[in-house]
C-alpha atoms as a PDB file:
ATOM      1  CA  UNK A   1     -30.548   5.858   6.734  1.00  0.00           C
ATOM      2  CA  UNK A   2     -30.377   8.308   3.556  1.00  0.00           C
ATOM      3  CA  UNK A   3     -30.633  11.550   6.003  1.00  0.00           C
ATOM      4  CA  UNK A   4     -27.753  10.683   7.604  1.00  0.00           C
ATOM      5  CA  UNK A   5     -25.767  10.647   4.258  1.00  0.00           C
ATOM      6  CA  UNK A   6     -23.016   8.347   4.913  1.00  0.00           C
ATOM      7  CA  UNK A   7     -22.262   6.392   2.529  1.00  0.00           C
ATOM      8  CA  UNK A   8     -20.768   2.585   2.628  1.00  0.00           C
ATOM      9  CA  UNK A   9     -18.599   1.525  -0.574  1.00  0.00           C
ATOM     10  CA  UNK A  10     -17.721  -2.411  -0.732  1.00  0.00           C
ATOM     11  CA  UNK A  11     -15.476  -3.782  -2.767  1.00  0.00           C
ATOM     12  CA  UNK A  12     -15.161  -7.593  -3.583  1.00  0.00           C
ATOM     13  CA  UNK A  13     -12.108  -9.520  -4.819  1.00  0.00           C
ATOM     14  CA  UNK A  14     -11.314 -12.640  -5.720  1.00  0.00           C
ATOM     15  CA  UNK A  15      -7.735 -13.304  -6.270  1.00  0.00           C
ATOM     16  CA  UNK A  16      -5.879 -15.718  -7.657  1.00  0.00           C
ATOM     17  CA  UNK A  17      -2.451 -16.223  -8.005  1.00  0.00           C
ATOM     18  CA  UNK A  18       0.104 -18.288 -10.106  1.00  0.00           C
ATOM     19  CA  UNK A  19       2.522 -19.929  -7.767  1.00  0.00           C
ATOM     20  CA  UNK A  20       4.357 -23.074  -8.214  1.00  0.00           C
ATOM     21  CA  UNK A  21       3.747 -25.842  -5.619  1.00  0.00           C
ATOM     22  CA  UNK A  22       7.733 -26.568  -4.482  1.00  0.00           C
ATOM     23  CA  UNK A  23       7.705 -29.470  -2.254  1.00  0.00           C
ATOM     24  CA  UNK A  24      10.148 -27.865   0.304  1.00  0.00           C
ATOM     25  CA  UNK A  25       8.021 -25.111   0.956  1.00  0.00           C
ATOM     26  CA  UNK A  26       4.883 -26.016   2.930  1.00  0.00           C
ATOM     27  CA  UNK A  27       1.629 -24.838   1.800  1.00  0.00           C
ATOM     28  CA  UNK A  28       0.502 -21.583   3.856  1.00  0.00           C
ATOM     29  CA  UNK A  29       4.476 -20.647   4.223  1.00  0.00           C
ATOM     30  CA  UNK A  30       5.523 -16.959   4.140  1.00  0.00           C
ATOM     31  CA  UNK A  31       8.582 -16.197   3.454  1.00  0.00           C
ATOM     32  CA  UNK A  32      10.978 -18.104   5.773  1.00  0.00           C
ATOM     33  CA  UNK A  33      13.210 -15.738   7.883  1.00  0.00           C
ATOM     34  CA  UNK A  34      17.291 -15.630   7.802  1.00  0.00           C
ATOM     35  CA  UNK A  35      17.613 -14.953  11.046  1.00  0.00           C
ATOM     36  CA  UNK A  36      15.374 -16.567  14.096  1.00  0.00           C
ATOM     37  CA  UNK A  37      14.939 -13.964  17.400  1.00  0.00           C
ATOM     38  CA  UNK A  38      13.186 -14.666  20.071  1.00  0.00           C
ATOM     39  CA  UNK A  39      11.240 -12.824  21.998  1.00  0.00           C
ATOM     40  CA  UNK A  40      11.449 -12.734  25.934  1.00  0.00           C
ATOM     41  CA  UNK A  41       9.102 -12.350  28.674  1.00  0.00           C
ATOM     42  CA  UNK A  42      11.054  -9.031  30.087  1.00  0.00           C
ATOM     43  CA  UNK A  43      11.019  -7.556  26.863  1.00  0.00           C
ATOM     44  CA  UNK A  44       7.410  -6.606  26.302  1.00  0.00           C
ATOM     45  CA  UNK A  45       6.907  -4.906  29.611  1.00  0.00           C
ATOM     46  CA  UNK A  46      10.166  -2.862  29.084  1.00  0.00           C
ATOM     47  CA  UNK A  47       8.594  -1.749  25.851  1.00  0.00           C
ATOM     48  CA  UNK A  48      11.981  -3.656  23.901  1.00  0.00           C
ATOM     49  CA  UNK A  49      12.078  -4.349  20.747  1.00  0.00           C
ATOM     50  CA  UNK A  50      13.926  -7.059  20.341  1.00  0.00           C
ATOM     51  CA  UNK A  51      13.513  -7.929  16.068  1.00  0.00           C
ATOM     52  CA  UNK A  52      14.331  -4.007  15.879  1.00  0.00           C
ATOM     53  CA  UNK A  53      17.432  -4.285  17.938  1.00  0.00           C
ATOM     54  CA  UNK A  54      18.585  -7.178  16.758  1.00  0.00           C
ATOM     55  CA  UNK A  55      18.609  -5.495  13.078  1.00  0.00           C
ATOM     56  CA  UNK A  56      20.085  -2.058  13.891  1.00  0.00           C
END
């Protein structure tokens, strides 16, 4: 479509990264949490949130 002139821009990349494997840390883990809050069922109609309350 040149007469429209949009133009698209993709960019490609391959990344690798130098971590050690630790056998107490699972492979796929994030970053594991200090703190564990749990959601509820009431909260998410209410519009709560709870992970934001619990930190202020």
């Amino acid at each position: 479509m040149p007469n429209t002139q949009i133009r698209l821009k993709f960019s490609i990349i391959d990344l690798d990264q130098d971590v050690r494997v630790l056998p107490i840390i699972p492979r796929g883990r994030g970053v594991i949490p200090d703190y564990t809050v749990k959601e509820t069922k009431e909260s998410f109609p209410r519009n709560h949130d709870t992970v934001l309350n619990f930190t202020l």
